[in-house]
Protein backbone atom coordinates (compact mmCIF):
# COMPACT_ATOMS: atom_id res chain seq x y z
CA UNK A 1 0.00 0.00 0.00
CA UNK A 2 2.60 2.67 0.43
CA UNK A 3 4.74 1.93 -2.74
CA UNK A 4 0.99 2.35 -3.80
CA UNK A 5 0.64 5.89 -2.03
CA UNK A 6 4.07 7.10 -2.96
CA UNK A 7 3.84 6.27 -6.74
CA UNK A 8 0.26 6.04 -7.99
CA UNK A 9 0.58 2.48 -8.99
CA UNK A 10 -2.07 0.22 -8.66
CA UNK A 11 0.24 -3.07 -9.68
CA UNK A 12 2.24 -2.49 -6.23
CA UNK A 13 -1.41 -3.06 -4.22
CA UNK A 14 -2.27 -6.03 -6.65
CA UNK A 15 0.84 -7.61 -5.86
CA UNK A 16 0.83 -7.24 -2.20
CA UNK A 17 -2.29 -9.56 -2.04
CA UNK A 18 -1.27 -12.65 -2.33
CA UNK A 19 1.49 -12.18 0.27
CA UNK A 20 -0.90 -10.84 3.03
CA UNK A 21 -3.63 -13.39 2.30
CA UNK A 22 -0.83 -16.54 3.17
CA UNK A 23 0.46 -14.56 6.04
CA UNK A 24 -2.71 -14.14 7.41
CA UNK A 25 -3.77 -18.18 6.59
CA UNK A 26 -0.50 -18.82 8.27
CA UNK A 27 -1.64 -17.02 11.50
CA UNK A 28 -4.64 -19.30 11.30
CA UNK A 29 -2.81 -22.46 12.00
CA UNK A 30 0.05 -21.40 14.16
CA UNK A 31 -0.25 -23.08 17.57
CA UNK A 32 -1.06 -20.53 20.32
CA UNK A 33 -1.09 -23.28 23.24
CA UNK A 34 -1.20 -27.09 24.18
CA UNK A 35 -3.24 -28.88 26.46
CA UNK A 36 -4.41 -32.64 27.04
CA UNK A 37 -7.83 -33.14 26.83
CA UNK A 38 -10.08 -36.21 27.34
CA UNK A 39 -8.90 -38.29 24.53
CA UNK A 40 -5.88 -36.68 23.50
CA UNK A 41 -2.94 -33.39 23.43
CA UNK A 42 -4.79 -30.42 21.53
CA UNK A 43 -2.79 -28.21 19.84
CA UNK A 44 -4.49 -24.78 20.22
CA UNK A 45 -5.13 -23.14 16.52
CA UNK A 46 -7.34 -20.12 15.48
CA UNK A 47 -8.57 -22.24 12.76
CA UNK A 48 -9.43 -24.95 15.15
CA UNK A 49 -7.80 -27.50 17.69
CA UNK A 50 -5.90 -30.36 16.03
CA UNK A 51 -5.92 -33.64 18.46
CA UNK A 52 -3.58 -35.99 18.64
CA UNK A 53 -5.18 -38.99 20.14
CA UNK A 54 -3.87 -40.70 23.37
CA UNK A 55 -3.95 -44.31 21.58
CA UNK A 56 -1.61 -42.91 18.80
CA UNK A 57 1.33 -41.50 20.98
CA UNK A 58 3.95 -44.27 21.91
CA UNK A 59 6.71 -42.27 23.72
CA UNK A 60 7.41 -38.46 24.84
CA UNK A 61 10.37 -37.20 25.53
CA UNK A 62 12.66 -33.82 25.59
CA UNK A 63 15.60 -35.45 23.96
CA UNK A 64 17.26 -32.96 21.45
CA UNK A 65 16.20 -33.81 18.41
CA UNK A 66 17.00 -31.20 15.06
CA UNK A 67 13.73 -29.32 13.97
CA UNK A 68 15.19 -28.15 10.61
CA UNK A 69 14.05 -30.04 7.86
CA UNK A 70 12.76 -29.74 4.24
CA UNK A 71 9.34 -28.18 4.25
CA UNK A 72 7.23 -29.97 2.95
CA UNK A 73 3.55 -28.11 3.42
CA UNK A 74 5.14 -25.81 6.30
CA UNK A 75 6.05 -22.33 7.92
CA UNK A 76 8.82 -22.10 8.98
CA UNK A 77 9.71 -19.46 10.93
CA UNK A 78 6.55 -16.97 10.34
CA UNK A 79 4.28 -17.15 13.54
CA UNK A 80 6.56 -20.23 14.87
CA UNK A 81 7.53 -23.23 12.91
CA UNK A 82 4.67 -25.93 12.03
CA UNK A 83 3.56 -27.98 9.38
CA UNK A 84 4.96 -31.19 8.08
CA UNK A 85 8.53 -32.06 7.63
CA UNK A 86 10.92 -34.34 5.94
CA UNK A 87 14.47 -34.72 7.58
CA UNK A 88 17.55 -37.94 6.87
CA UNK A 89 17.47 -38.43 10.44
CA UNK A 90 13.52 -38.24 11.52
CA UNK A 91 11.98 -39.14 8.12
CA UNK A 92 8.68 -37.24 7.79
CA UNK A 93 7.57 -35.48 10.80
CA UNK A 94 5.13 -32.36 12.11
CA UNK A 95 5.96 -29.34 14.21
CA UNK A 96 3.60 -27.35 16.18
CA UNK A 97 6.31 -24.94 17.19
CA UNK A 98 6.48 -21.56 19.07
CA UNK A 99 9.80 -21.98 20.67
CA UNK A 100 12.18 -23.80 18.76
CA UNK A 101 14.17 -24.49 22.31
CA UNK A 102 11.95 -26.32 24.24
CA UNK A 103 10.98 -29.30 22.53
CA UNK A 104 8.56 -31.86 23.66
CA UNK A 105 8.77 -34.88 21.02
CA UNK A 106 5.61 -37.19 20.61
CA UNK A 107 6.73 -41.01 19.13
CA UNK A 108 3.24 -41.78 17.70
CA UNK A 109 1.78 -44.44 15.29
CA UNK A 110 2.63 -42.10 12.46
CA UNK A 111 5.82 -40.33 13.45
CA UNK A 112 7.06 -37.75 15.43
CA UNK A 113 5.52 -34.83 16.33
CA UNK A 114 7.22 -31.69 18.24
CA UNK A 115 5.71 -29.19 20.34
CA UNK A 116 6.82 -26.72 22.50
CA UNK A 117 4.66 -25.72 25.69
CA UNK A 118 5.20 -23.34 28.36
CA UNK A 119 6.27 -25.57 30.86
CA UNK A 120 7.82 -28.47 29.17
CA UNK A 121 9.00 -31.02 32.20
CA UNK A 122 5.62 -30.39 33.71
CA UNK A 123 3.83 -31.40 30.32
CA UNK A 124 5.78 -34.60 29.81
CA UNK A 125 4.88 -35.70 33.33
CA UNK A 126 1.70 -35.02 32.95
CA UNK A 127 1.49 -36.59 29.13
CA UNK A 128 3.23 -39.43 30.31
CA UNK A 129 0.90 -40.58 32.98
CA UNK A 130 -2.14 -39.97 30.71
CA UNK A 131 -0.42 -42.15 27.74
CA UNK A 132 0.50 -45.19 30.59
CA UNK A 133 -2.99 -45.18 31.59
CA UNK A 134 -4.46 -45.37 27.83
CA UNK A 135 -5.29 -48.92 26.91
């Protein structure tokens, strides 16, 4: 809009649109909190919760594992780092990322998943119990 103001063209507003309509789908599915529900961890979304259900999640852990990957349908880096991945070392895997630091890893039925919640130690505790009491 202001290369639009400051030269009269109407190409530099027509261009800017696609650009602001994926940052603002990206906003829509960047994770803005965890929690564990009744039958699973819900990643928080303003498009909607995504569950991960109890019966899929084999394992959680904070061991270091590397986040960077190819993207494969992914942000990362714009409102946190999420989507799905491909790496050599974790094969194909999905972040739901605000802090790249503070990795909790999921081993589930169909990969691994990071997230990052406030409190990590407390969530794994907490996860862990809930996932050893799942049939």
């Amino acid at each position: 809009m202001v290369l639009t103001a400051r030269t009269g063209e109407l190409l530099w507003l027509f261009l800017s649109v696609p650009a602001t309509l994926a940052l603002l789908v990206m906003a829509r599915f960047a994770p803005v909190g965890y929690r564990l529900g009744p039958e699973g961890v819900i990643v928080e979304r303003r498009a909607g919760g995504k569950m991960i259900p109890y019966r899929d999640i084999r394992s959680v852990d904070r061991v270091p594992r590397p986040v960077a990957g190819i993207s494969m349908t992914a942000s990362n880096g714009v409102f946190g780092r999420f989507g799905h991945f491909w790496s050599t070392t974790l094969g194909f895997y999905r972040l739901f990322l605000t802090d790249r630091h503070n990795v909790v890893w999921l081993g589930t039925t169909r990969g691994w998943i990071g997230l990052s919640p406030d409190r990590p130690d407390e969530f794994v505790e907490r996860l862990s119990s809930k996932i050893a009491r799942w049939p």
